[in-house]
C-alpha atoms as a PDB file:
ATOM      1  CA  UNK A   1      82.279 156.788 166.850  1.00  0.00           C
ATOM      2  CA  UNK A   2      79.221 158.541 167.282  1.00  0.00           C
ATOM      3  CA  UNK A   3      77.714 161.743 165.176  1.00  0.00           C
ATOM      4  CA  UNK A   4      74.676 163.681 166.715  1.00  0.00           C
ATOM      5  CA  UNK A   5      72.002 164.715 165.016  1.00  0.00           C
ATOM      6  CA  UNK A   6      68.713 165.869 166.198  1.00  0.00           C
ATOM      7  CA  UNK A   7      70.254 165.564 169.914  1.00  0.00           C
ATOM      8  CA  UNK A   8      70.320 161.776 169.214  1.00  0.00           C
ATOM      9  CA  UNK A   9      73.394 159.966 169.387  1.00  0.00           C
ATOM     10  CA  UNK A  10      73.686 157.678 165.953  1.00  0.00           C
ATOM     11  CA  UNK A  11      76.613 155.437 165.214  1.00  0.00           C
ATOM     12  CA  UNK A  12      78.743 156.538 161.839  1.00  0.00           C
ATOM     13  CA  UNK A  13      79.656 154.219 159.320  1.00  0.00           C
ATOM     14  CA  UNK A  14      80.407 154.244 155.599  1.00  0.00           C
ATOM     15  CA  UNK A  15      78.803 152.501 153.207  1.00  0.00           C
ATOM     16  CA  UNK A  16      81.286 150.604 150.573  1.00  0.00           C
ATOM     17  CA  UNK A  17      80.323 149.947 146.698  1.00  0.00           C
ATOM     18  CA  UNK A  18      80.919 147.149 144.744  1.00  0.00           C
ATOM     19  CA  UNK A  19      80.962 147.292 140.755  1.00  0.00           C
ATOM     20  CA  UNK A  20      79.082 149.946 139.876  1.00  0.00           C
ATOM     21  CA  UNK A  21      76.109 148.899 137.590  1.00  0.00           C
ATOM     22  CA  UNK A  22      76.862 145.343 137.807  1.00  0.00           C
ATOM     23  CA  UNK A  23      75.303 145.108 141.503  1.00  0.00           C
ATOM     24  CA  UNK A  24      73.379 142.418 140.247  1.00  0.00           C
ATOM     25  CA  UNK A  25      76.179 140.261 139.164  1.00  0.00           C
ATOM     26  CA  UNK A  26      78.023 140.132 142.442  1.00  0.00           C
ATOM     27  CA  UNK A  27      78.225 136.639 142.354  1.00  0.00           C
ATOM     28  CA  UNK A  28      79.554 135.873 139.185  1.00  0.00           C
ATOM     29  CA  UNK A  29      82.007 138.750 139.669  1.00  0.00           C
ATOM     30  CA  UNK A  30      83.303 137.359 143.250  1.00  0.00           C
ATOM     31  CA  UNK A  31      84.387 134.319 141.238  1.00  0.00           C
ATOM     32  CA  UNK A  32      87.565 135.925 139.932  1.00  0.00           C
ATOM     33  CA  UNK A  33      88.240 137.708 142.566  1.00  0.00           C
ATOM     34  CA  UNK A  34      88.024 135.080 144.801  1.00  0.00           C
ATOM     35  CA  UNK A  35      90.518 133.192 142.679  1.00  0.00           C
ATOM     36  CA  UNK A  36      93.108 136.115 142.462  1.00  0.00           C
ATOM     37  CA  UNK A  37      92.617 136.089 146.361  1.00  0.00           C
ATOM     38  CA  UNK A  38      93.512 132.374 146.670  1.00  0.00           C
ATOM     39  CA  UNK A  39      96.521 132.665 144.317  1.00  0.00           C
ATOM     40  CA  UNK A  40      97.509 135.719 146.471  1.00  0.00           C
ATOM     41  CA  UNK A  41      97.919 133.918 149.500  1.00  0.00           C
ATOM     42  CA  UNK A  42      98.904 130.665 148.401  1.00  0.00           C
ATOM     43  CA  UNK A  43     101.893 131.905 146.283  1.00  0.00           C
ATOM     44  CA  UNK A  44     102.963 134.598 148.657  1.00  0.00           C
ATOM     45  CA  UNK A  45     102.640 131.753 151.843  1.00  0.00           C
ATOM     46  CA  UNK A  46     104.311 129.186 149.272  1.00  0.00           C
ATOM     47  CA  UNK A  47     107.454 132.060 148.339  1.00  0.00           C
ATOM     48  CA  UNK A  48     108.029 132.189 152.385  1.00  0.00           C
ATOM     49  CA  UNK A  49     107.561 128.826 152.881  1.00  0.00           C
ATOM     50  CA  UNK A  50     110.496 127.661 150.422  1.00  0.00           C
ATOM     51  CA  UNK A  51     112.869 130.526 151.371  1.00  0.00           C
ATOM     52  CA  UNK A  52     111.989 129.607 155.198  1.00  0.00           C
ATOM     53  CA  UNK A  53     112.936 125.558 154.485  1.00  0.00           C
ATOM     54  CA  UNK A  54     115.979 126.043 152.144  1.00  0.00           C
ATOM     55  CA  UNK A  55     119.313 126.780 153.589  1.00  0.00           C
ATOM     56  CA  UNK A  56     120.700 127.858 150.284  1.00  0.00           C
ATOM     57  CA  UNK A  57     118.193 130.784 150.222  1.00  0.00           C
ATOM     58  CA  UNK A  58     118.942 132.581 153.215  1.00  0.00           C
ATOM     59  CA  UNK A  59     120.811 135.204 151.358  1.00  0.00           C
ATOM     60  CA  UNK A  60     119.874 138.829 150.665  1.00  0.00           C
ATOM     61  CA  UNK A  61     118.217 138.805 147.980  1.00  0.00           C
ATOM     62  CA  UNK A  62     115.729 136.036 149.279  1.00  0.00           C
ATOM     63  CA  UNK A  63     115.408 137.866 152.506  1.00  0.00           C
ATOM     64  CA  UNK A  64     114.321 141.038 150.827  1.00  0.00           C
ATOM     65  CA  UNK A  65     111.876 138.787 148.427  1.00  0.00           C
ATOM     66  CA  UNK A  66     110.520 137.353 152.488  1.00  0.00           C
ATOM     67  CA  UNK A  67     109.927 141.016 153.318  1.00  0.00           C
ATOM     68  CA  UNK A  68     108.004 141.512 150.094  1.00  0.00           C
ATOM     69  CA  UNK A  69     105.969 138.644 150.602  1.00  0.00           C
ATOM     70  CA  UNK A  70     105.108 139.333 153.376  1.00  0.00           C
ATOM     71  CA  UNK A  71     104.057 142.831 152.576  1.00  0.00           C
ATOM     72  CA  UNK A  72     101.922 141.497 149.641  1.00  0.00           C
ATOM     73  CA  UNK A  73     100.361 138.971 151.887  1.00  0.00           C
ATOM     74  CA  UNK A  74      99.195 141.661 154.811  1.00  0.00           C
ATOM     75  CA  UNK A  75      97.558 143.762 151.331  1.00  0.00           C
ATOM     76  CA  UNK A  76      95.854 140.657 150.517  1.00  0.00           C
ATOM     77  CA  UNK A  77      94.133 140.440 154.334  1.00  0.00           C
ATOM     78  CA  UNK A  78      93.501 144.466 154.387  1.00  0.00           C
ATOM     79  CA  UNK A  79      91.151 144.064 151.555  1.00  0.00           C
ATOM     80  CA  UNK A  80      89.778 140.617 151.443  1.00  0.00           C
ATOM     81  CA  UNK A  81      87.066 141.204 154.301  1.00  0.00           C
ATOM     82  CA  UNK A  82      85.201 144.079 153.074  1.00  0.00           C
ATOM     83  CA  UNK A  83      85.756 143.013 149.165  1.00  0.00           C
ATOM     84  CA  UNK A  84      84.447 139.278 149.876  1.00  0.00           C
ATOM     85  CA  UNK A  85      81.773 140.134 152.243  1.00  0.00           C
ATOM     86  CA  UNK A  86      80.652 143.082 149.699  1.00  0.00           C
ATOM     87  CA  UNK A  87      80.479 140.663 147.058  1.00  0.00           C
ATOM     88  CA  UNK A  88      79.280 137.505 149.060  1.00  0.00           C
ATOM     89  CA  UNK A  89      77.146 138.853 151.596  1.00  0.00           C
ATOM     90  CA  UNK A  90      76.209 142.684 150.678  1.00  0.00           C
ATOM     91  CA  UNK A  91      77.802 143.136 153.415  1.00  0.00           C
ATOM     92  CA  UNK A  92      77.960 147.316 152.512  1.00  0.00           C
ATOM     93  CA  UNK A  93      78.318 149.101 155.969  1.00  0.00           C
ATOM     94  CA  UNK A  94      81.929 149.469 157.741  1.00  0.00           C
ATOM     95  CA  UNK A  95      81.817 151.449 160.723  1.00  0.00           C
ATOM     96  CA  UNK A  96      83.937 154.755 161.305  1.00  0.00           C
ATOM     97  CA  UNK A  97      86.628 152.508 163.337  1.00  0.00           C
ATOM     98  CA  UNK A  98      86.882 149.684 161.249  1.00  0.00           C
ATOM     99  CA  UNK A  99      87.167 151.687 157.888  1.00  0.00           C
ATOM    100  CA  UNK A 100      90.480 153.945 159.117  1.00  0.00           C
ATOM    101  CA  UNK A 101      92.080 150.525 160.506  1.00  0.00           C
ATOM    102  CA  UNK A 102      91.725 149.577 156.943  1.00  0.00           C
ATOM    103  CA  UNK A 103      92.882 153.035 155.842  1.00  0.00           C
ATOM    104  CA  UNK A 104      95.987 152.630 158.117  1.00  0.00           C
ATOM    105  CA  UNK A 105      97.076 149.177 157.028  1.00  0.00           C
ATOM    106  CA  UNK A 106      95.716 149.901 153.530  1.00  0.00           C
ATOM    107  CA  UNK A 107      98.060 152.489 152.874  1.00  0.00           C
ATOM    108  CA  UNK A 108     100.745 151.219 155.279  1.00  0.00           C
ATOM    109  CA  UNK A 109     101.571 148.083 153.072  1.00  0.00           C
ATOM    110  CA  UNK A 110     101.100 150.018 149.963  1.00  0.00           C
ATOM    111  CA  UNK A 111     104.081 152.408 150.696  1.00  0.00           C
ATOM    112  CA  UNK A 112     105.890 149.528 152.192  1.00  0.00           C
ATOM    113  CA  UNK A 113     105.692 147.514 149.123  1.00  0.00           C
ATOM    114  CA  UNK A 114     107.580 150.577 146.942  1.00  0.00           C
ATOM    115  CA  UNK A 115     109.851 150.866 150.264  1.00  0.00           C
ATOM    116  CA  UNK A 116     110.727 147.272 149.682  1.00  0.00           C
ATOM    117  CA  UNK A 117     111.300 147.604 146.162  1.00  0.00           C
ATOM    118  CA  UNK A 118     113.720 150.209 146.384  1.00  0.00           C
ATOM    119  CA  UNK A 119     115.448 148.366 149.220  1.00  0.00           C
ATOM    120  CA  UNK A 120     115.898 145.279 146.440  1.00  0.00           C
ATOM    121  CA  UNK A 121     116.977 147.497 144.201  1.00  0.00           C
ATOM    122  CA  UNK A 122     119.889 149.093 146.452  1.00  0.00           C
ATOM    123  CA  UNK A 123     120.453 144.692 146.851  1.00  0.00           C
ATOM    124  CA  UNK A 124     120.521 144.432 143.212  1.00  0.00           C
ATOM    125  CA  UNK A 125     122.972 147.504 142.734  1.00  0.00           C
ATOM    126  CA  UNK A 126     125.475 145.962 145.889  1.00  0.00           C
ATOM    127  CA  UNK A 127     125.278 142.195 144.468  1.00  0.00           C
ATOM    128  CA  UNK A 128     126.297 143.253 140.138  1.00  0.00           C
ATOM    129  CA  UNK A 129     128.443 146.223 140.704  1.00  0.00           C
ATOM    130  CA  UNK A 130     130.242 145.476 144.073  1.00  0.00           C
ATOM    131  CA  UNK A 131     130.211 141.694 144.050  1.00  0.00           C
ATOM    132  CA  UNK A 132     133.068 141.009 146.316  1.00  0.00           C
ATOM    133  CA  UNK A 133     131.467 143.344 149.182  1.00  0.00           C
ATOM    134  CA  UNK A 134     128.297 141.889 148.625  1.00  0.00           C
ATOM    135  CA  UNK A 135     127.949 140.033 151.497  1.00  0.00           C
ATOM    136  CA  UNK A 136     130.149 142.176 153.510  1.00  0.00           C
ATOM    137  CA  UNK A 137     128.077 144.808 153.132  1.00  0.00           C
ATOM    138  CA  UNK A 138     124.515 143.203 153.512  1.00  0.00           C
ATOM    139  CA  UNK A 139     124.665 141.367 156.749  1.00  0.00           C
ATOM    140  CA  UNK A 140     121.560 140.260 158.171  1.00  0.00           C
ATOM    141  CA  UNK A 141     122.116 142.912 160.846  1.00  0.00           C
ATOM    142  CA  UNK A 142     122.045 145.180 158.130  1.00  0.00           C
ATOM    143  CA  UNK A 143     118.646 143.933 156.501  1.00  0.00           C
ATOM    144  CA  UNK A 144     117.098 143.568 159.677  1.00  0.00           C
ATOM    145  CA  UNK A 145     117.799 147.612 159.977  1.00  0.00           C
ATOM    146  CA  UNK A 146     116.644 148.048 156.966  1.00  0.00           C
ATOM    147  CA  UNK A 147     113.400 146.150 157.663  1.00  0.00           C
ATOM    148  CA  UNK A 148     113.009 147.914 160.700  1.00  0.00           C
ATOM    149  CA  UNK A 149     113.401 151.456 159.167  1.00  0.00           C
ATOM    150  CA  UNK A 150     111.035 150.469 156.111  1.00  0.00           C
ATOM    151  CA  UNK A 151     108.179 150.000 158.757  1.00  0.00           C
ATOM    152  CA  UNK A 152     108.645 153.082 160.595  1.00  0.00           C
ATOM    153  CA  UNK A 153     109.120 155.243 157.010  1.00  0.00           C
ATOM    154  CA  UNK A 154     105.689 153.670 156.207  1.00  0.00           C
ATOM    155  CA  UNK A 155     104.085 154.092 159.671  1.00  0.00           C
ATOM    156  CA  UNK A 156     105.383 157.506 160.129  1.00  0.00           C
ATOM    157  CA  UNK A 157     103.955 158.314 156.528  1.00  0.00           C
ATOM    158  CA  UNK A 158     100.379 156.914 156.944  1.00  0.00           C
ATOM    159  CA  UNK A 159      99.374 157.964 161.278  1.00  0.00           C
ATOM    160  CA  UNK A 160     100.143 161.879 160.274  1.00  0.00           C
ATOM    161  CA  UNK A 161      97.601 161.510 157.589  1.00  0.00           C
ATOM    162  CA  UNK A 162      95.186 159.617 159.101  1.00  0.00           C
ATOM    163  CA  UNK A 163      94.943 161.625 162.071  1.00  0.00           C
ATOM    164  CA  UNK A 164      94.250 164.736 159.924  1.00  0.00           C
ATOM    165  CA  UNK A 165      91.587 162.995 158.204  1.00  0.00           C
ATOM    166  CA  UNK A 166      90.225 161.490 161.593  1.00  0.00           C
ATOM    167  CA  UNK A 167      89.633 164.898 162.996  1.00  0.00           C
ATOM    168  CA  UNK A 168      87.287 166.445 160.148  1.00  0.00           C
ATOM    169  CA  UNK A 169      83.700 165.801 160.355  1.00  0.00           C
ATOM    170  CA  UNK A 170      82.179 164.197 158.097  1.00  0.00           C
ATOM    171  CA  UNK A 171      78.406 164.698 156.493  1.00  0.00           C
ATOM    172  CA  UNK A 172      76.021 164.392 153.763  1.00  0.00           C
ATOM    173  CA  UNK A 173      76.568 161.244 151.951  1.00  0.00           C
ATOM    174  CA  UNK A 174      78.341 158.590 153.773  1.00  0.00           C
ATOM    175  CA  UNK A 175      78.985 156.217 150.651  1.00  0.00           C
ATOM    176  CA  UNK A 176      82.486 155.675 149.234  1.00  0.00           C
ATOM    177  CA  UNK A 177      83.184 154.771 145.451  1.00  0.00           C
ATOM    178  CA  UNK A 178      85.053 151.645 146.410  1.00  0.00           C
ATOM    179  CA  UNK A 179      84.994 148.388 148.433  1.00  0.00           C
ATOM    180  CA  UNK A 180      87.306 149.201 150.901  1.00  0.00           C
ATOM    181  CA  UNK A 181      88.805 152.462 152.749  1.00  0.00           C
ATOM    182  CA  UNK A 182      90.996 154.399 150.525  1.00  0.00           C
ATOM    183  CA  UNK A 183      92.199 158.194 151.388  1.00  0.00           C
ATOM    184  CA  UNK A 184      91.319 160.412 148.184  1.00  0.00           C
ATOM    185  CA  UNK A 185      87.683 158.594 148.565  1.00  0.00           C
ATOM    186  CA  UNK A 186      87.305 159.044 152.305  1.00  0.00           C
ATOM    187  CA  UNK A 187      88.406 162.817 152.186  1.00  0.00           C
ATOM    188  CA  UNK A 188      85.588 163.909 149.604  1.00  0.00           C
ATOM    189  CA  UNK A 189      83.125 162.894 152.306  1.00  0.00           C
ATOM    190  CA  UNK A 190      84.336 165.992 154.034  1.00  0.00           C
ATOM    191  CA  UNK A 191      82.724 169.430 155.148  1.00  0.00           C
ATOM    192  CA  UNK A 192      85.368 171.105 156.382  1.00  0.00           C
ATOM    193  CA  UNK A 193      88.506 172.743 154.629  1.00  0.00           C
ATOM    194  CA  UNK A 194      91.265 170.268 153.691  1.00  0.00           C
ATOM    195  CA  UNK A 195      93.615 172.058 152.428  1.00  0.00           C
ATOM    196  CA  UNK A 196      96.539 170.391 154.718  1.00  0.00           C
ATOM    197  CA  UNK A 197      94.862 167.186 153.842  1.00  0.00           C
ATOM    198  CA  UNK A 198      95.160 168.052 150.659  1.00  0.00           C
ATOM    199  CA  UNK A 199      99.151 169.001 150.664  1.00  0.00           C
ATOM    200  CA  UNK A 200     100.437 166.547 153.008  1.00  0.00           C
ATOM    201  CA  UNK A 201      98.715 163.809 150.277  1.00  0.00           C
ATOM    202  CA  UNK A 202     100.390 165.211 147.231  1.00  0.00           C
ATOM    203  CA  UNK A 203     103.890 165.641 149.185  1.00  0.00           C
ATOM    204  CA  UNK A 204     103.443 161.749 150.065  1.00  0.00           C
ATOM    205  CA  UNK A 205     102.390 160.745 146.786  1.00  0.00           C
ATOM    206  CA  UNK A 206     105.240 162.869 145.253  1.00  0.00           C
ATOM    207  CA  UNK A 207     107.991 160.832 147.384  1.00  0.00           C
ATOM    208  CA  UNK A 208     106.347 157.268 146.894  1.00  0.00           C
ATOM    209  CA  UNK A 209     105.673 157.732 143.393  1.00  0.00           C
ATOM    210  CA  UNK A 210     108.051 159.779 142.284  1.00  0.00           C
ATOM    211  CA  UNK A 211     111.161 159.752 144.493  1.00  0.00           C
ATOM    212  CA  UNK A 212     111.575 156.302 145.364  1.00  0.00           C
ATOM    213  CA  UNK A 213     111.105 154.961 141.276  1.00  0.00           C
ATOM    214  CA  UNK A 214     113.679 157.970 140.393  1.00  0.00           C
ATOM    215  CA  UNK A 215     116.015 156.411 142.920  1.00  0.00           C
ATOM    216  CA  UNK A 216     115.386 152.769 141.576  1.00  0.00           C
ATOM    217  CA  UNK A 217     116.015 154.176 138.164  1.00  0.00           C
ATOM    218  CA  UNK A 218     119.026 155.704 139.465  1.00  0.00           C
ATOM    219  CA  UNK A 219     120.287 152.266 140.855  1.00  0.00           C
ATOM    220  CA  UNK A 220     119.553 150.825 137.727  1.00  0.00           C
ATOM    221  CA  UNK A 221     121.506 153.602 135.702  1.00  0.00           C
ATOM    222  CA  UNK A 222     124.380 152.495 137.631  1.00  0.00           C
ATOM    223  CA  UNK A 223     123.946 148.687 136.848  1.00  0.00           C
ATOM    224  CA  UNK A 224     123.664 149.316 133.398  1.00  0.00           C
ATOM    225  CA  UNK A 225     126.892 151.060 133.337  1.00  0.00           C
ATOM    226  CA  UNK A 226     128.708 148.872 135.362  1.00  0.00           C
ATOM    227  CA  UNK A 227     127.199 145.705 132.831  1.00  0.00           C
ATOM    228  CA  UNK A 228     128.311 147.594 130.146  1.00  0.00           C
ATOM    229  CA  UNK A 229     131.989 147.684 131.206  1.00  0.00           C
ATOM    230  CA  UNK A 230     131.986 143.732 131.105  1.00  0.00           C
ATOM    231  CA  UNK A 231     133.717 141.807 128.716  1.00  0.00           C
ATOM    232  CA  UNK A 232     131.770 138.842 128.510  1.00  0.00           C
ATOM    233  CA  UNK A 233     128.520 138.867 127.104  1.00  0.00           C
ATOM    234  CA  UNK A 234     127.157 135.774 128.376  1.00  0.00           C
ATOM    235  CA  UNK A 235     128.114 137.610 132.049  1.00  0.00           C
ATOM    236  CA  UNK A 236     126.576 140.803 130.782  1.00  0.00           C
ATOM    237  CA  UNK A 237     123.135 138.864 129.982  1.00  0.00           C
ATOM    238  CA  UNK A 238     123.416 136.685 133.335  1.00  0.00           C
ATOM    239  CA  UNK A 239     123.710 139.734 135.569  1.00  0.00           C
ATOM    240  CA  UNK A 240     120.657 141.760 133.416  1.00  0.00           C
ATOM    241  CA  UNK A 241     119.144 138.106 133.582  1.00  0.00           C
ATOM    242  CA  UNK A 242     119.618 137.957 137.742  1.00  0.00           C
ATOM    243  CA  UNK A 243     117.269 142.166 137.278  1.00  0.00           C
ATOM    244  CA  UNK A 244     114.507 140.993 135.785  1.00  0.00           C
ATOM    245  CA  UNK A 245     112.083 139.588 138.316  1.00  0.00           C
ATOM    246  CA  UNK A 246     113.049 143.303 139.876  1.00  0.00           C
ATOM    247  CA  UNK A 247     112.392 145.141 137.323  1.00  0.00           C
ATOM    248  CA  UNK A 248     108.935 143.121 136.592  1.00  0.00           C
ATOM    249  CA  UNK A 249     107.681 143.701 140.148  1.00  0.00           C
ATOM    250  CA  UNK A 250     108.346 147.424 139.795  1.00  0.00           C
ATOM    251  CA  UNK A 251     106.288 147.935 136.825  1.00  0.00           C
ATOM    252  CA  UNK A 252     103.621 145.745 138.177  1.00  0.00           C
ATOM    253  CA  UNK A 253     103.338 148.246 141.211  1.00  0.00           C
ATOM    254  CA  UNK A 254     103.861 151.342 139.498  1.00  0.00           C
ATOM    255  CA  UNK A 255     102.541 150.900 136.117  1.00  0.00           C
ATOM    256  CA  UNK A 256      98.773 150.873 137.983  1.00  0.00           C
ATOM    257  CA  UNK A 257      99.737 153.246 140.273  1.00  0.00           C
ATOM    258  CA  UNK A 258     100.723 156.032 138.249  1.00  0.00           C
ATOM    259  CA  UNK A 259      97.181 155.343 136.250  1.00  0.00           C
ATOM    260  CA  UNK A 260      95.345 155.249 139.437  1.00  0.00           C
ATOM    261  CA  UNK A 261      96.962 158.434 140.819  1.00  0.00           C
ATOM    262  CA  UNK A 262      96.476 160.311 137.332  1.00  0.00           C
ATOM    263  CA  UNK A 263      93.055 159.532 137.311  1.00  0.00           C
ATOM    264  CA  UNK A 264      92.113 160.522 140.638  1.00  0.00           C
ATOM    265  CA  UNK A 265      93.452 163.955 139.955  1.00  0.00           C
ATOM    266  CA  UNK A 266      93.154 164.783 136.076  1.00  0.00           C
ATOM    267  CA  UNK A 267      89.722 162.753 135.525  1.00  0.00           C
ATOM    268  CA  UNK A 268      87.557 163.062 138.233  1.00  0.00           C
ATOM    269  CA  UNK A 269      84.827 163.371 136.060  1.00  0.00           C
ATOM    270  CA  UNK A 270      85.158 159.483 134.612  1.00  0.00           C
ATOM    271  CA  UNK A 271      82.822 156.661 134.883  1.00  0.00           C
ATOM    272  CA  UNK A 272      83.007 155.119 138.436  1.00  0.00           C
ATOM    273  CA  UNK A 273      83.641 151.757 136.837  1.00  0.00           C
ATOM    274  CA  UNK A 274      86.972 153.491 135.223  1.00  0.00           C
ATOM    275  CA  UNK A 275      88.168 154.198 138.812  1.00  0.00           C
ATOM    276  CA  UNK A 276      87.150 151.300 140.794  1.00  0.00           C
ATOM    277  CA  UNK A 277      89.062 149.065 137.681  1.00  0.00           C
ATOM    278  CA  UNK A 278      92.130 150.983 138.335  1.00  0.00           C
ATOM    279  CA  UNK A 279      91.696 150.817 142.062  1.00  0.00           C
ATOM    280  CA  UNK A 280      91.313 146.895 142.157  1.00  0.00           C
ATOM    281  CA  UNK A 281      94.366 146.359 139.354  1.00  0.00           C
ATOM    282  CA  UNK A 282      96.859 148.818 141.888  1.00  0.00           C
ATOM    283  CA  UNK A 283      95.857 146.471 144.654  1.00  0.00           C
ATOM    284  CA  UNK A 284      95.730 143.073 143.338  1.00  0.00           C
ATOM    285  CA  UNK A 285      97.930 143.124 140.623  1.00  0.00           C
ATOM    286  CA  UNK A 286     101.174 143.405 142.736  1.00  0.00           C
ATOM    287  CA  UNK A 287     100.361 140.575 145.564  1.00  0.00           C
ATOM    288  CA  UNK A 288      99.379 137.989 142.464  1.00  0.00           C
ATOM    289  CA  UNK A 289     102.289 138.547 140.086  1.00  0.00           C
ATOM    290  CA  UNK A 290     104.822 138.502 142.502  1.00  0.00           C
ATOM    291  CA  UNK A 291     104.961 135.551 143.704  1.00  0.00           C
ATOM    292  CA  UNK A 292     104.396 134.105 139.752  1.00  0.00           C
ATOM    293  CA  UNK A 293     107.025 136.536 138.257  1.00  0.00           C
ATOM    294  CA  UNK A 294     109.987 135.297 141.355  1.00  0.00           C
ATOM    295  CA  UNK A 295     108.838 131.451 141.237  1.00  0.00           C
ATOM    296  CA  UNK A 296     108.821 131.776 137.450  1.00  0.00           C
ATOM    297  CA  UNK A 297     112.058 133.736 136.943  1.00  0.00           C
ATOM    298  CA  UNK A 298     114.275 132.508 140.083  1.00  0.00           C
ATOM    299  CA  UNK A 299     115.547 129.004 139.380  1.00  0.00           C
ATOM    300  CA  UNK A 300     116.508 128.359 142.828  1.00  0.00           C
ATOM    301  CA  UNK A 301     112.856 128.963 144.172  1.00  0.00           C
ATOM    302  CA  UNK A 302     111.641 127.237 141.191  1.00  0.00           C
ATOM    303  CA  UNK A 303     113.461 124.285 141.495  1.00  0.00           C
ATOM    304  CA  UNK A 304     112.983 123.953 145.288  1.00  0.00           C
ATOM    305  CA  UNK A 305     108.490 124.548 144.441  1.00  0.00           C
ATOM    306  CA  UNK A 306     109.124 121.558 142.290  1.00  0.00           C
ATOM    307  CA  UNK A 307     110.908 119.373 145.311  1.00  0.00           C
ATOM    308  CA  UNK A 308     108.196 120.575 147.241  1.00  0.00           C
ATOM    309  CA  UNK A 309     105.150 119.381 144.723  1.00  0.00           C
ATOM    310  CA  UNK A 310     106.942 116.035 144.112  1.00  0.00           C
ATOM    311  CA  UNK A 311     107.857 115.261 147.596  1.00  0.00           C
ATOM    312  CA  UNK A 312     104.139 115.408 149.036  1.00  0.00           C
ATOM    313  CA  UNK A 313     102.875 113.499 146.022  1.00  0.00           C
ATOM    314  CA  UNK A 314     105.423 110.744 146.436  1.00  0.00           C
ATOM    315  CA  UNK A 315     103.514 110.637 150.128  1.00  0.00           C
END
């Protein structure tokens, strides 16, 4: 992508930013994020891994958890390159190309990790208050459908919006506030009116962060009503028990989303650091603490990490 000025043909790029004021201390700063990278991968890998291996996991629920990982793993990837290289390297400049192929998959794995969660929430509504249809009902035909429609929902979502940005020039000051390709950075860096911009972003963010937690809260509503009407408390506390690593992983995503989203739009005015903390906890947070909270919480996948840990040392 080229921009002319003075009759001369110039290639465009963007220029990404690090921690702001603490330029100096890139080094010491890439330490921890290098770590939260590692754990990223090697849990997420590790999750897929065990469900892949272990016959008794090729249910629903552990398919949906594959999806997830999976999704958290291709986050991981989107942002590793620019952050490490920023950090590492210096490595500031990301031309015009390579910074809305980040913006695509960026975004694209964000909205398919709520997608994902509201798909394990339907799983987790089928499995505690229809029991004897569960696996009726959620075939692996079925999940594969739903896997396949979660990646067009997300594609569909993201290519509108990033040809609408694509199409605006851009001018003046080519440096963004973070250390990788986000939307509500990229489309201050325009001179032209973005008003559709502008509307088509708050109608997204108003499904993915407010219409797919209502319907997770609405799946839960049900579950909690259906628990209610059992006798048994010990089965009551198993089947709220069997939510939790759910209902962890949701607030995990959402928690730092809502705070990111809020501050983008009702504190514009706050320290860069504020943002770029907020920005880096929304996009971290989720790919590390999945993979603890379901190996942690899900005895089956604990059990069979364990196996897995012993076995190789026993070699």
């Amino acid at each position: 992508m080229f921009r002319v000025t003075n009759s001369t043909q110039v290639p465009f790029f963007f220029i990404l930013m690090g921690i702001p004021g603490f330029e100096v201390s890139h080094g010491w700063i890439s330490i921890p994020f290098c770590c939260l990278y590692t754990v990223s991968i090697v849990g997420n890998i590790t999750i897929l891994a065990v469900i892949r291996v272990e016959p008794s996991l090729q249910e629903p629920m552990y398919l949906f958890l594959s999806i997830l990982a999976l999704t958290d793993l291709g986050l991981t990837l989107t942002t590793l390159p620019t952050v490490m290289g920023l950090l590492w390297f210096n490595a500031s400049e990301i031309s015009f190309e390579a910074c809305f192929a980040q913006f695509f998959f960026l975004h694209g794995f964000s909205f398919m990790e709520s997608s994902v969660l509201l798909a394990m929430s339907f799983d987790r509504y089928v499995a505690i208050c229809r029991p004897l249809h569960y696996v009726s009902i959620l075939t692996n035909r079925v999940i594969r459908r739903i896997g396949i429609a979660i990646i067009f929902r997300c594609v569909l979502t993201v290519l509108p919006a990033l040809f609408l940005l694509k199409r605006l020039p851009f001018c003046g000051s080519r440096h963004l506030s973070h250390s990788y390709c986000l939307h509500q950075d990229m489309i201050r860096l325009v001179c032209a009116d973005t008003t559709i911009n502008n509307w088509y972003g708050f109608v997204i963010a108003l499904v993915f962060t407010t219409l797919d937690p209502l319907l997770i809260v609405v799946s839960y509503a049900l579950i909690l009503r259906s628990v209610l009407r059992i006798s048994s408390q010990g089965e009551s506390f198993q089947a709220l028990n069997n939510c939790l690593s759910h209902i962890l992983a949701v607030l995990v995503l959402y928690v730092p989303l809502v705070g990111l989203s809020m501050t983008h739009r009702f504190a514009k005015h706050a320290p860069p650091i504020v943002h770029v903390i907020l920005a880096n906890i929304y996009l971290l947070a989720p790919p590390v603490m999945n993979p603890i909270i379901y190996s942690i919480k899900t005895k089956q996948i604990r059990q069979r990490i364990f196996h897995l840990v012993s076995h190789r040392q026993l070699h």
